[in-house]
Protein backbone atom coordinates (compact mmCIF):
# COMPACT_ATOMS: atom_id res chain seq x y z
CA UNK A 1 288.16 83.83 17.08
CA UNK A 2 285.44 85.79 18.29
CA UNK A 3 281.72 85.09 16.46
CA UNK A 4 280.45 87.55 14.28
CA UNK A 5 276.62 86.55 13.79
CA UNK A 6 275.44 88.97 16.76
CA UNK A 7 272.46 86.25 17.06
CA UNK A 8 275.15 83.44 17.71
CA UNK A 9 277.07 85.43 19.76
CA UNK A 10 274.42 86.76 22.22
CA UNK A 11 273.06 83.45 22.38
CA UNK A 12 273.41 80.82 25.84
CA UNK A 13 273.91 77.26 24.39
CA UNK A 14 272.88 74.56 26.42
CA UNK A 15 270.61 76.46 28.59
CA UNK A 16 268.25 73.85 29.83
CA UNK A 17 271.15 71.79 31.13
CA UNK A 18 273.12 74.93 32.59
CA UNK A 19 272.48 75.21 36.62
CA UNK A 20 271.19 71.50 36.81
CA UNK A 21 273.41 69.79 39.21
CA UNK A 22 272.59 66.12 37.25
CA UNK A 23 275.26 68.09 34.15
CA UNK A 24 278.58 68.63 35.72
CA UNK A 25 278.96 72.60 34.65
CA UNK A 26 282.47 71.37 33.48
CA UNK A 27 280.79 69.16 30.99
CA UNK A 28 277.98 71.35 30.19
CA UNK A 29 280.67 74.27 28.93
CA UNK A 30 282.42 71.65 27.36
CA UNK A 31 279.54 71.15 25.31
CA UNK A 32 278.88 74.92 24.84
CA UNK A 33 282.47 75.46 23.72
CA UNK A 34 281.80 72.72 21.12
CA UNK A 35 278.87 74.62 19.74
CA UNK A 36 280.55 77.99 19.64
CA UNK A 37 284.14 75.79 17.79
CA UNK A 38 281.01 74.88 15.23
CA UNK A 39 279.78 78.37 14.53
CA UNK A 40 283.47 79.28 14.35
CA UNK A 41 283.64 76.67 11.62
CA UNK A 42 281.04 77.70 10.01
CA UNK A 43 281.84 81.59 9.59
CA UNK A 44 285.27 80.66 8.91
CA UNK A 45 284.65 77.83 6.07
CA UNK A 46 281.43 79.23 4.55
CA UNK A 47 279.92 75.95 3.51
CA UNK A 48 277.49 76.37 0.91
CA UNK A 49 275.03 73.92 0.85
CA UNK A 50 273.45 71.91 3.28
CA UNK A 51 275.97 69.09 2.47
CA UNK A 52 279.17 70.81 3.18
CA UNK A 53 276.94 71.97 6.74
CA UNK A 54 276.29 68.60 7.63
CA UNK A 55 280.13 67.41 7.37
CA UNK A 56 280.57 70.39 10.16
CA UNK A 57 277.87 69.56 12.01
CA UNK A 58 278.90 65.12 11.92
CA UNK A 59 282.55 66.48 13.36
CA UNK A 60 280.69 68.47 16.41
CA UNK A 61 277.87 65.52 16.81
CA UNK A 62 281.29 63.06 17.08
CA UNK A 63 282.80 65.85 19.81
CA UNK A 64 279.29 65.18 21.96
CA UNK A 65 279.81 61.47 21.40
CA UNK A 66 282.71 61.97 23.29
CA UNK A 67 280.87 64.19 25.98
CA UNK A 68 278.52 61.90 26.26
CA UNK A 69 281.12 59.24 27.67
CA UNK A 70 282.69 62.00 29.81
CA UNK A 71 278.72 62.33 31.46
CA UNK A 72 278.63 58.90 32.08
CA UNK A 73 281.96 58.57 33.78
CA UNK A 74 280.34 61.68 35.75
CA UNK A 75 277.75 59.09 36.78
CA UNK A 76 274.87 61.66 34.06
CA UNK A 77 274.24 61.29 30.68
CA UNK A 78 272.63 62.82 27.56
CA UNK A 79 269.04 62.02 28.67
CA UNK A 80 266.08 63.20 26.69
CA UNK A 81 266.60 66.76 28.24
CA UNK A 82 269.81 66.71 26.95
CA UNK A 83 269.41 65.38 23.81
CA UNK A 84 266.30 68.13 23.19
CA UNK A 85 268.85 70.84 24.33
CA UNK A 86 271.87 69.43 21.77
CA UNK A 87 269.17 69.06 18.89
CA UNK A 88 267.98 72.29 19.09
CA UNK A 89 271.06 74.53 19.53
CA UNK A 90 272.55 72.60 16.55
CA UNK A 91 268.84 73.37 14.33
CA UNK A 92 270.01 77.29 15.74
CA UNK A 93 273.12 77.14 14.38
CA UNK A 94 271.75 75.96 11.51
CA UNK A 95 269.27 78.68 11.04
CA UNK A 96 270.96 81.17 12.28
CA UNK A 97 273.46 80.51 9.30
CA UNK A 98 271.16 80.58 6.32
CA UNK A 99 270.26 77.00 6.78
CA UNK A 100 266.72 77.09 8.05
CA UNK A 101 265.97 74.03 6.02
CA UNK A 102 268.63 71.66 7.26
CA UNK A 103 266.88 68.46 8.67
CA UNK A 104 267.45 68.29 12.17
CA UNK A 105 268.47 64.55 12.40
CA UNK A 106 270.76 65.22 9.10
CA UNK A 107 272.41 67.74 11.42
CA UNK A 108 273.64 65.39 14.33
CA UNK A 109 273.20 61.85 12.26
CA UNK A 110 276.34 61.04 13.53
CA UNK A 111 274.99 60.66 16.88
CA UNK A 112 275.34 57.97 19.51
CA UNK A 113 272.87 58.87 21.89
């Protein structure tokens, strides 16, 4: 499925972890393809509150729970870099959606890191 919200779809995910060698590039567009599955969601489901948003947004936090064991196996992790990067592309997606006032710990409560 290709993304239709031209701001989504022109923007780079994950770009203060891209080009670090400390993020396996593997992982890091592992991470980007979970954002872009999210906005797929998203345009594909329509949620229409913030409720419905945040059961999307749980199911991709749980997919970075998994990346986040995948870094450490890779001998990284989702540092405080990382986790700034993760938190803000998911309060993008967010906004970018119609959601500007989804609470940005809401979004990725589901979080173990």
């Amino acid at each position: 499925m290709t993304i239709e919200n031209a701001q989504v779809a022109e923007h780079e995910f994950l770009n203060e972890m891209a080009g670090d060698r400390y993020y396996p590039a593997h992982l890091v567009e592992r991470g980007r393809a979970v954002l872009r599955a999210l906005c797929e969601r998203i345009e594909t489901e329509r949620p229409a509150g913030l409720g419905e948003l945040y059961v999307l947004t749980h199911s991709a936090t749980e997919e970075f729970n998994l990346l986040g064991e995948a870094l450490d196996e890779a001998d990284s992790e989702i540092d405080t870099v990382a986790r700034e990067a993760i938190g803000q592309d998911f309060a993008f997606v967010a906004a970018a959606y119609g959601f500007a006032g989804a609470d940005r710990e809401e979004l990725i409560a589901t979080r173990e890191w």
